[in-house]
PDB file of N, CA and C in Angstrom:
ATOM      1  N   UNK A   1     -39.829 257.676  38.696  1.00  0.00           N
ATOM      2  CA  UNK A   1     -39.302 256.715  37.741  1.00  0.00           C
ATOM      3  C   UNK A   1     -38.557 257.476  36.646  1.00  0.00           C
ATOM      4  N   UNK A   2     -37.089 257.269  36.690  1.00  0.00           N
ATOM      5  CA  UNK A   2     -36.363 257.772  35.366  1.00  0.00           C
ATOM      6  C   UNK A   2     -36.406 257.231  34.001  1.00  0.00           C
ATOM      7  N   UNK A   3     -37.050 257.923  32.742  1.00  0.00           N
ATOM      8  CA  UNK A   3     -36.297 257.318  31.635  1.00  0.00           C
ATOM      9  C   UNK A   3     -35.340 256.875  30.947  1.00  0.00           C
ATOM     10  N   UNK A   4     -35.631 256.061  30.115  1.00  0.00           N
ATOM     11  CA  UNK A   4     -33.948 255.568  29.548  1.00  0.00           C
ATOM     12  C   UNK A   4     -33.707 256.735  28.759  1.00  0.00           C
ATOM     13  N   UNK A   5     -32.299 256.514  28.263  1.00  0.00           N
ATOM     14  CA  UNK A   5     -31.371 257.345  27.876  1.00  0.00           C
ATOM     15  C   UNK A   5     -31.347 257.073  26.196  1.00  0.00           C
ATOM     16  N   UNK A   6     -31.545 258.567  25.325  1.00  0.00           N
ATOM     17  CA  UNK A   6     -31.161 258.267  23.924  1.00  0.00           C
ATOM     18  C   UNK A   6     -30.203 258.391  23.550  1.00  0.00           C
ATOM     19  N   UNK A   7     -29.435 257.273  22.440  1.00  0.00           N
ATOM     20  CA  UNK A   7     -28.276 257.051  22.627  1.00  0.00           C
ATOM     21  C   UNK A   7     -27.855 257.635  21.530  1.00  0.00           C
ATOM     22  N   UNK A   8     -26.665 258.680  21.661  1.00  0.00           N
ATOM     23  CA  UNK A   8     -25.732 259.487  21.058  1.00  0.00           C
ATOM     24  C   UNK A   8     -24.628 259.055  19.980  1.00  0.00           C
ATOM     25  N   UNK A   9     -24.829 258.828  18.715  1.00  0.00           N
ATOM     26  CA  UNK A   9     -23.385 258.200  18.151  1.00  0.00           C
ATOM     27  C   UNK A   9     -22.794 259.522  16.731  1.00  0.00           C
ATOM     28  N   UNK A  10     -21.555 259.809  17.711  1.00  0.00           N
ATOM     29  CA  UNK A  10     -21.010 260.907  16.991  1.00  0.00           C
ATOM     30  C   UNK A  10     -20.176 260.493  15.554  1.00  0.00           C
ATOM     31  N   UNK A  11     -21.039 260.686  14.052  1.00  0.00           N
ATOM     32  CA  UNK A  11     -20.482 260.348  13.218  1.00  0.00           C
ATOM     33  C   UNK A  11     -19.430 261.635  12.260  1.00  0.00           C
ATOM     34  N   UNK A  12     -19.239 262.470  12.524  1.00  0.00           N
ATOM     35  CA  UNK A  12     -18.218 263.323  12.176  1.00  0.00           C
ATOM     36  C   UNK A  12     -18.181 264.307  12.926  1.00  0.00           C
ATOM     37  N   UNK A  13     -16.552 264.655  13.497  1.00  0.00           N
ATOM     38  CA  UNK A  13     -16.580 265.968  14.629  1.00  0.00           C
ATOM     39  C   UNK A  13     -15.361 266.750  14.246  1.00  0.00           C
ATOM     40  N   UNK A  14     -15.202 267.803  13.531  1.00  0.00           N
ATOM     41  CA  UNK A  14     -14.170 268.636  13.157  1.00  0.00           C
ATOM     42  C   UNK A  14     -14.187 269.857  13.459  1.00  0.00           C
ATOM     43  N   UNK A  15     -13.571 271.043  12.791  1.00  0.00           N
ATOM     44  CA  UNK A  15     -13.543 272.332  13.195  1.00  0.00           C
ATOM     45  C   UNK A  15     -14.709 273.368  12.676  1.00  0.00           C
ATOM     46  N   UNK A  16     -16.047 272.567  11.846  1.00  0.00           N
ATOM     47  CA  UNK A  16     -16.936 272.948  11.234  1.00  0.00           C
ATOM     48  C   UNK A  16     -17.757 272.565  11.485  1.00  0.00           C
ATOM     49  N   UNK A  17     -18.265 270.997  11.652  1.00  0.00           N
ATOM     50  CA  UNK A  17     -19.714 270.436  12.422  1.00  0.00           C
ATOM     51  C   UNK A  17     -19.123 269.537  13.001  1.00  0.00           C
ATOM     52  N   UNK A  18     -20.349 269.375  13.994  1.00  0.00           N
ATOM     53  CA  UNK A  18     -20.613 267.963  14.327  1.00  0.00           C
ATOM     54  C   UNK A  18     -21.799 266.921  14.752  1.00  0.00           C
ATOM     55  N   UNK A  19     -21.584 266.076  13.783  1.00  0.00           N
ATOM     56  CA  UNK A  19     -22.500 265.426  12.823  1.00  0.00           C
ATOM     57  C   UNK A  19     -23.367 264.361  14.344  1.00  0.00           C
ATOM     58  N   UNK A  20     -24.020 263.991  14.626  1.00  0.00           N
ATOM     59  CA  UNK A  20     -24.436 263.323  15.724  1.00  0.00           C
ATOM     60  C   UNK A  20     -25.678 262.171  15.113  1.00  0.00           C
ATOM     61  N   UNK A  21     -25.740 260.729  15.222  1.00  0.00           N
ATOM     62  CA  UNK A  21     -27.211 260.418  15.059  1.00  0.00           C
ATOM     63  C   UNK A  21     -27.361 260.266  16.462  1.00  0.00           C
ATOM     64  N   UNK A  22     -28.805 260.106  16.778  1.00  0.00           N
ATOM     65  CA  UNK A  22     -29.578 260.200  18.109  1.00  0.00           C
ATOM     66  C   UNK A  22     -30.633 259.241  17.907  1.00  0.00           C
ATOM     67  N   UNK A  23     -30.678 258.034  18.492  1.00  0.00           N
ATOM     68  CA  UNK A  23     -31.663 256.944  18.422  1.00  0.00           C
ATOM     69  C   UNK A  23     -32.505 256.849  19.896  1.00  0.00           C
ATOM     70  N   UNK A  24     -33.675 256.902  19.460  1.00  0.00           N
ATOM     71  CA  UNK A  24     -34.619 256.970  20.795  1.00  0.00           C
ATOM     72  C   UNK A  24     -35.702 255.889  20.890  1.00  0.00           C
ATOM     73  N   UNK A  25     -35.142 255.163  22.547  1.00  0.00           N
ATOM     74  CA  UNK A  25     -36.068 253.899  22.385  1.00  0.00           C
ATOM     75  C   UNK A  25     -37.582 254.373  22.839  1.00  0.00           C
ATOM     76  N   UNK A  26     -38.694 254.131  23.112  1.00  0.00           N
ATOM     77  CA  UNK A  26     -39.788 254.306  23.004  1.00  0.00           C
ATOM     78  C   UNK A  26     -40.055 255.193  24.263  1.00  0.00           C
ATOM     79  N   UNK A  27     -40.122 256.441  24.878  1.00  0.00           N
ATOM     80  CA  UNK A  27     -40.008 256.872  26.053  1.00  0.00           C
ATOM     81  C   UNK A  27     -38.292 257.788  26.410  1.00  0.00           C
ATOM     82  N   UNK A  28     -37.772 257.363  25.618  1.00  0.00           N
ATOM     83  CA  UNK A  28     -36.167 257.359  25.951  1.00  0.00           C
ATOM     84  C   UNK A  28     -35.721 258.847  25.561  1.00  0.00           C
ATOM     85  N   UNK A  29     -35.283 259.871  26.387  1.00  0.00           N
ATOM     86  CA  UNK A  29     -34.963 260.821  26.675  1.00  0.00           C
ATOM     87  C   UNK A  29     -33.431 261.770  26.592  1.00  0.00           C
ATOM     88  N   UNK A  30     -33.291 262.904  25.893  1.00  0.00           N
ATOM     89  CA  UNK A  30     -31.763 263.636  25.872  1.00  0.00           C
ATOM     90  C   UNK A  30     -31.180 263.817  27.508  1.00  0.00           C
ATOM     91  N   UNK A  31     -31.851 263.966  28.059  1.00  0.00           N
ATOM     92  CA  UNK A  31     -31.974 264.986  29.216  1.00  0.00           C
ATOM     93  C   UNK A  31     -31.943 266.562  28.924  1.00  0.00           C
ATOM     94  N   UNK A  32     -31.721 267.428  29.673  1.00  0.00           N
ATOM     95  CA  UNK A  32     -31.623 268.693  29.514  1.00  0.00           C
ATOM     96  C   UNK A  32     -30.381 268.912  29.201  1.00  0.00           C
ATOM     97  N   UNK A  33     -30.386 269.815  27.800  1.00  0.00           N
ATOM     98  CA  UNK A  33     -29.313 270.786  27.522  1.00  0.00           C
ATOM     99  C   UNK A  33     -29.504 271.670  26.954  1.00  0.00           C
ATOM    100  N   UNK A  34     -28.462 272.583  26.286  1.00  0.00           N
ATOM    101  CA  UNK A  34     -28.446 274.194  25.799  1.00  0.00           C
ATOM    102  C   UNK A  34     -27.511 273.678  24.650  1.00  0.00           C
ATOM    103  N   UNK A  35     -28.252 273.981  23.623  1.00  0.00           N
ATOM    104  CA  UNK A  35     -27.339 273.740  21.907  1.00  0.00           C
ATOM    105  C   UNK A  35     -26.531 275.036  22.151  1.00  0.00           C
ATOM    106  N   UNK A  36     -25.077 274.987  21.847  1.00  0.00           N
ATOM    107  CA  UNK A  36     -24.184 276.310  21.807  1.00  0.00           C
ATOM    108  C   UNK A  36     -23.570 276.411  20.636  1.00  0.00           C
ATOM    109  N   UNK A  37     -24.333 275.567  19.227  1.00  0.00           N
ATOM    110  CA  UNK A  37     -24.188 275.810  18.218  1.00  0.00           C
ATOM    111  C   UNK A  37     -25.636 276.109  17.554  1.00  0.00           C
ATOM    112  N   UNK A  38     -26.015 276.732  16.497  1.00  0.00           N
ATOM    113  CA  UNK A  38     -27.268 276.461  15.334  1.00  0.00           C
ATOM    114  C   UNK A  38     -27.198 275.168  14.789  1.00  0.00           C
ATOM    115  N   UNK A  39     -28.112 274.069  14.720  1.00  0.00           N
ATOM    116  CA  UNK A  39     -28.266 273.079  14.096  1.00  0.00           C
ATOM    117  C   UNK A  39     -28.737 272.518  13.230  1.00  0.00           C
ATOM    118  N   UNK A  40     -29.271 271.609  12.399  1.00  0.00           N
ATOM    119  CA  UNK A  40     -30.153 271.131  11.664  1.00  0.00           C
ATOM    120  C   UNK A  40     -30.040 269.893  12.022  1.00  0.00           C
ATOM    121  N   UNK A  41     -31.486 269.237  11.896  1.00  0.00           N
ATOM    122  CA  UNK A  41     -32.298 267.779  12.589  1.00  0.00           C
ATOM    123  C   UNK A  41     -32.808 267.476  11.123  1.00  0.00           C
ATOM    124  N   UNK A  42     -32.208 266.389  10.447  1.00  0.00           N
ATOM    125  CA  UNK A  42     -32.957 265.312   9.720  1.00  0.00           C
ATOM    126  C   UNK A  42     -33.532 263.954  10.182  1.00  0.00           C
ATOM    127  N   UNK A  43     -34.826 263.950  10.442  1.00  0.00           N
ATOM    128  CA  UNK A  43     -35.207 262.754  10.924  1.00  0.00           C
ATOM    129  C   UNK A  43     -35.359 261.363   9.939  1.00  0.00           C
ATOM    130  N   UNK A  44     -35.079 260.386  10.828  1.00  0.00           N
ATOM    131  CA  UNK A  44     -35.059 259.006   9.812  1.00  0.00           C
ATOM    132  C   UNK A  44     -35.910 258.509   9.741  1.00  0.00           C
ATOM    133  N   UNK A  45     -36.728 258.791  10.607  1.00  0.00           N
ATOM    134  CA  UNK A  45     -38.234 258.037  11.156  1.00  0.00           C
ATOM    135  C   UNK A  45     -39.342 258.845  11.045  1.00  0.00           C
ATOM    136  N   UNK A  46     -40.641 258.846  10.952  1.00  0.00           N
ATOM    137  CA  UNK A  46     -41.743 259.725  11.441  1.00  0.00           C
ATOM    138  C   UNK A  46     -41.539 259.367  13.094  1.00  0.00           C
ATOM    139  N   UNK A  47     -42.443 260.159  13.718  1.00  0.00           N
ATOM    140  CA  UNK A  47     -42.679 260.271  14.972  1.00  0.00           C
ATOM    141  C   UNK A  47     -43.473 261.055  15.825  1.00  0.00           C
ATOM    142  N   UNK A  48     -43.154 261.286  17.418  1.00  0.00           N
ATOM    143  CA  UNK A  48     -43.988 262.564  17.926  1.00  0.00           C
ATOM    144  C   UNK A  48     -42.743 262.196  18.698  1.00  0.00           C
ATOM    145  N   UNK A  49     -42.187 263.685  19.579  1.00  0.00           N
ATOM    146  CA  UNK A  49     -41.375 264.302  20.539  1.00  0.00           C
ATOM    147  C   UNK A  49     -42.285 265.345  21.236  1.00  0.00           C
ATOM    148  N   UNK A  50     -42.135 264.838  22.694  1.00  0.00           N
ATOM    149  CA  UNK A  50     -42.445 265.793  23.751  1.00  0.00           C
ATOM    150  C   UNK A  50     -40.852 266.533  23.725  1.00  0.00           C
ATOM    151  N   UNK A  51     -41.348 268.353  23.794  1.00  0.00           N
ATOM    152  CA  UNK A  51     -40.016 268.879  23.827  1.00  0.00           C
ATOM    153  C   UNK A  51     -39.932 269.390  25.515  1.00  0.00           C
ATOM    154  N   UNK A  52     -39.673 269.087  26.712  1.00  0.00           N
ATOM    155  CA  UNK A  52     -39.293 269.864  27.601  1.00  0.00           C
ATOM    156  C   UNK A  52     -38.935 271.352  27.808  1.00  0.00           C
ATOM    157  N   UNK A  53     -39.331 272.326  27.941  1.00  0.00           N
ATOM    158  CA  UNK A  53     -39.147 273.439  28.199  1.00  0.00           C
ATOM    159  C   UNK A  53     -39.187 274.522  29.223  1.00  0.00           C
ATOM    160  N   UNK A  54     -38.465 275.571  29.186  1.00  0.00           N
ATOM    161  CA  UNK A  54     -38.375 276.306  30.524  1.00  0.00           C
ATOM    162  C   UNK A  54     -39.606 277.089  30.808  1.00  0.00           C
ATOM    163  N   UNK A  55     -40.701 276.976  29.423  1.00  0.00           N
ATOM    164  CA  UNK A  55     -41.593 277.322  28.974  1.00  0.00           C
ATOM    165  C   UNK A  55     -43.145 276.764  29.177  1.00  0.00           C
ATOM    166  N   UNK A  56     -42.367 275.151  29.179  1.00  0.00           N
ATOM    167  CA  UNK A  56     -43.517 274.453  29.152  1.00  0.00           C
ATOM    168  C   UNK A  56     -43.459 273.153  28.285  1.00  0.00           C
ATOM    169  N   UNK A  57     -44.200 272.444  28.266  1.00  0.00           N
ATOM    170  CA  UNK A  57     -44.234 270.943  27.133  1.00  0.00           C
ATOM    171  C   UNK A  57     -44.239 271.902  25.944  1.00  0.00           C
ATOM    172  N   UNK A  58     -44.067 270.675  24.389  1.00  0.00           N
ATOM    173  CA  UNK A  58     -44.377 271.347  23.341  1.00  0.00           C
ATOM    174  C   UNK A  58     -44.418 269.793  22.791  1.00  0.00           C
ATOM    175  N   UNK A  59     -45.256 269.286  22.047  1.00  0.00           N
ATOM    176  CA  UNK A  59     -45.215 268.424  21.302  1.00  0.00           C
ATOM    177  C   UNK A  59     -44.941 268.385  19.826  1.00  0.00           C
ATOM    178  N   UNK A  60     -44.343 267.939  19.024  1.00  0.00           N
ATOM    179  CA  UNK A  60     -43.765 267.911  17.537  1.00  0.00           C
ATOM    180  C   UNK A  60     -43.589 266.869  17.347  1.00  0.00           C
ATOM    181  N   UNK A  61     -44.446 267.043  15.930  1.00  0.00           N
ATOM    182  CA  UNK A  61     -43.834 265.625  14.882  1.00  0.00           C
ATOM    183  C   UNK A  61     -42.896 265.644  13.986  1.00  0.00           C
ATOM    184  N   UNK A  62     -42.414 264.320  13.957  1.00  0.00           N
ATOM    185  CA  UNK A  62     -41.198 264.127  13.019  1.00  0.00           C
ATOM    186  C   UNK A  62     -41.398 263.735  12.060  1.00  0.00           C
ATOM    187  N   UNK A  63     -40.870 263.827  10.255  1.00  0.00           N
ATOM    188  CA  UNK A  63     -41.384 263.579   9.040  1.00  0.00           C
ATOM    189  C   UNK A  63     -39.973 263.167   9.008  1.00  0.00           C
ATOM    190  N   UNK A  64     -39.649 262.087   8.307  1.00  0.00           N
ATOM    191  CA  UNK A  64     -38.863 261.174   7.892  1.00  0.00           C
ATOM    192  C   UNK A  64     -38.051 261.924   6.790  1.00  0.00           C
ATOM    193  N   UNK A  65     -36.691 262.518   6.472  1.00  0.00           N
ATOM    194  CA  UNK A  65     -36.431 263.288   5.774  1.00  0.00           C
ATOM    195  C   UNK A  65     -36.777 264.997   5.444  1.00  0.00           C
ATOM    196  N   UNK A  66     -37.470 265.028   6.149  1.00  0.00           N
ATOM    197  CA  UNK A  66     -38.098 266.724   6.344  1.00  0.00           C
ATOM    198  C   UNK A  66     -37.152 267.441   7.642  1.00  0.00           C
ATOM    199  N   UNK A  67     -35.911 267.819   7.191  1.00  0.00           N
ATOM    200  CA  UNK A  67     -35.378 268.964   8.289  1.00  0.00           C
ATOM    201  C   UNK A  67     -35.617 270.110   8.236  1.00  0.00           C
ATOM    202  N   UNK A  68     -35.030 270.385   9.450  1.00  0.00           N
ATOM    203  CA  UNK A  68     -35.604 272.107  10.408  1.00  0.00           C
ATOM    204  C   UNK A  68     -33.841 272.265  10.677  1.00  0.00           C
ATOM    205  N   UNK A  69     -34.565 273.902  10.834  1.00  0.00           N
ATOM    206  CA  UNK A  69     -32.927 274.282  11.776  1.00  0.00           C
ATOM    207  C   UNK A  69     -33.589 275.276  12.951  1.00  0.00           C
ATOM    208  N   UNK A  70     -32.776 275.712  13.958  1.00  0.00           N
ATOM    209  CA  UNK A  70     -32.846 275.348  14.862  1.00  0.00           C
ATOM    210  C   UNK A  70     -31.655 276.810  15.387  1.00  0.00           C
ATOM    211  N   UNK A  71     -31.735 278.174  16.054  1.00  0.00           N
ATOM    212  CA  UNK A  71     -30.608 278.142  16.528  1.00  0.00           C
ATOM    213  C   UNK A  71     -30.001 278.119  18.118  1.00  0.00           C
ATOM    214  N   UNK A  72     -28.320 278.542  17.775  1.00  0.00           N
ATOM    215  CA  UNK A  72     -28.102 278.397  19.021  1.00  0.00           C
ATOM    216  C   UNK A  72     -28.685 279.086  20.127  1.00  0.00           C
ATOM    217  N   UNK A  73     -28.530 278.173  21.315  1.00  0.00           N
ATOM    218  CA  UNK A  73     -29.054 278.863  23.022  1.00  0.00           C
ATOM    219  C   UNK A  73     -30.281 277.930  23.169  1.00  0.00           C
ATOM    220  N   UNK A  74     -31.231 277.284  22.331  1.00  0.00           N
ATOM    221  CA  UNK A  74     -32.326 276.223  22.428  1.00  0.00           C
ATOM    222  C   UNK A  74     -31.391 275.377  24.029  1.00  0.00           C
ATOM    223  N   UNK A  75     -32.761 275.768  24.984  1.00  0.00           N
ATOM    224  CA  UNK A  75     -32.714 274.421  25.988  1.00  0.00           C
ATOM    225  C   UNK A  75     -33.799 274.163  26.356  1.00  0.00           C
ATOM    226  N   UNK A  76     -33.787 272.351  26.625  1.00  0.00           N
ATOM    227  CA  UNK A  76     -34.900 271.408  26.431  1.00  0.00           C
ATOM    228  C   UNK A  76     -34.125 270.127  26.716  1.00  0.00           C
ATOM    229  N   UNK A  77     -34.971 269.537  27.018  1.00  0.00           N
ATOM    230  CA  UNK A  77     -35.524 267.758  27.004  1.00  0.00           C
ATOM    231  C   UNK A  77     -36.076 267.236  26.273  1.00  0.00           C
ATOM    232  N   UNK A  78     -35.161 266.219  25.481  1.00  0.00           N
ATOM    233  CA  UNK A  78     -36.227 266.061  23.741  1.00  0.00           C
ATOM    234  C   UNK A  78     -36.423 264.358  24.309  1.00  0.00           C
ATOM    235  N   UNK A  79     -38.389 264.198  24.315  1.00  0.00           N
ATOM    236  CA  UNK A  79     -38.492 262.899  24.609  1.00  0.00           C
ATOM    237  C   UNK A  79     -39.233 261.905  23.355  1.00  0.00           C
ATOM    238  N   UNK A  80     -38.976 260.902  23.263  1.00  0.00           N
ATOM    239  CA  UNK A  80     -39.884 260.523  22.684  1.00  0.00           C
ATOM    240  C   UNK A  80     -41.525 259.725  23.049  1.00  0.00           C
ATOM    241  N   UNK A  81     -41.778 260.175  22.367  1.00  0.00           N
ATOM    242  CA  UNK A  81     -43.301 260.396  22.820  1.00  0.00           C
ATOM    243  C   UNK A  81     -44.402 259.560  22.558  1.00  0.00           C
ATOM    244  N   UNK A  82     -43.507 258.359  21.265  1.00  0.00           N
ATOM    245  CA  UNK A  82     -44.589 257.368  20.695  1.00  0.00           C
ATOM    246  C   UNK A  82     -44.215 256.303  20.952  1.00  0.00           C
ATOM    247  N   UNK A  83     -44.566 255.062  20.599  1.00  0.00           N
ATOM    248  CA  UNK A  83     -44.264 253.820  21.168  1.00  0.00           C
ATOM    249  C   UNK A  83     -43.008 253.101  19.949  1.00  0.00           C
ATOM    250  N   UNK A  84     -42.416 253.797  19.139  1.00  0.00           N
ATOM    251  CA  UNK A  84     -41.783 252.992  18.277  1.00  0.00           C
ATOM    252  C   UNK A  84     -40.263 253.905  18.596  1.00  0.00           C
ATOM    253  N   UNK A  85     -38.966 253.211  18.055  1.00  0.00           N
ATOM    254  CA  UNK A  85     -37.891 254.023  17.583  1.00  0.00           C
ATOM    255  C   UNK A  85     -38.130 254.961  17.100  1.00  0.00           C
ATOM    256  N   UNK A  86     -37.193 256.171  17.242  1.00  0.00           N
ATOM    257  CA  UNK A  86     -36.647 257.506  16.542  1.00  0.00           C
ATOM    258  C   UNK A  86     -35.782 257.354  16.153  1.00  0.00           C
ATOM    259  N   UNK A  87     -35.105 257.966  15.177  1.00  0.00           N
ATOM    260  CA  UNK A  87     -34.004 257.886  14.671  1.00  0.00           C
ATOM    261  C   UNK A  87     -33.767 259.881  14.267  1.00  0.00           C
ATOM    262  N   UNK A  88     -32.869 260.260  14.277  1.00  0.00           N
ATOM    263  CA  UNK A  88     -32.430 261.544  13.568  1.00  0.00           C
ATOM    264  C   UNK A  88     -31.274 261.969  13.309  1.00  0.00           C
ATOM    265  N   UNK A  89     -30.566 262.746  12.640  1.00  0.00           N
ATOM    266  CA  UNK A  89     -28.976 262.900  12.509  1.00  0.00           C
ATOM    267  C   UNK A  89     -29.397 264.384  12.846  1.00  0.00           C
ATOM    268  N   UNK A  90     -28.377 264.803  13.292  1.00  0.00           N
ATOM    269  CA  UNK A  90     -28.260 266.547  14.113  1.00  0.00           C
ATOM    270  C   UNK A  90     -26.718 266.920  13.934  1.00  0.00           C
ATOM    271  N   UNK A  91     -26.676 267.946  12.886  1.00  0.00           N
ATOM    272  CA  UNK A  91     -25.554 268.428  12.289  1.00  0.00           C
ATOM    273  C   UNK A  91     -25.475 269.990  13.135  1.00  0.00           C
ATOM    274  N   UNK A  92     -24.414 269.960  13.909  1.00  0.00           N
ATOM    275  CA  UNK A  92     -24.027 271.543  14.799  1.00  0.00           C
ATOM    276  C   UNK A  92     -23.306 272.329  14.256  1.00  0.00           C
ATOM    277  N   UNK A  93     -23.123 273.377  13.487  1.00  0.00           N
ATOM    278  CA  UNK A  93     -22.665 274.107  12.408  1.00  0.00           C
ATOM    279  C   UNK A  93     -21.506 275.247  13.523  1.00  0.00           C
ATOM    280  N   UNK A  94     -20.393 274.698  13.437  1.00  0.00           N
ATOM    281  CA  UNK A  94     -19.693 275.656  14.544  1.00  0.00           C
ATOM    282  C   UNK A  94     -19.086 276.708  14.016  1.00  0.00           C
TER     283      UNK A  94
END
């Protein structure tokens, strides 16, 4: 059984970042990729994310306004893990 898909809405993309929010329905999944920039994740929501890894699961919570950074070469499957919306904005510093 596949998960749904979290949906991507690119709010600024220039020669310096690009700005992304990422809304995740309850279960609803990135798929796998490789960040080829350093990022920072402000979340809108609390939460929990299962992170997919080449490593292994990793579970993390999300604090509503509390960002992280992050750098480039990170690959993973970012799921969500609780029963409510996610919300986060993810700024790629190119």
């Amino acid at each position: 059984m596949s998960r749904p898909r979290a949906v991507p809405t690119v709010q600024v993309s220039n020669q310096r970042v690009i700005v992304t929010e990422w809304r995740f329905a309850p279960g609803a999944e990135t798929g796998w990729h490789r960040h080829a920039y350093d990022y920072v994740v402000v979340p809108g929501t609390d939460g929990r994310l299962l992170l997919e890894t080449a490593d292994g699961n990793v579970d993390a919570a999300l604090v509503a306004g509390q960002a992280y950074f992050r750098n480039a070469g990170v690959e993973h499957n970012v799921v969500n893990a609780g029963d409510r919306e996610l919300v986060f904005v993810e700024t790629e510093i190119l």
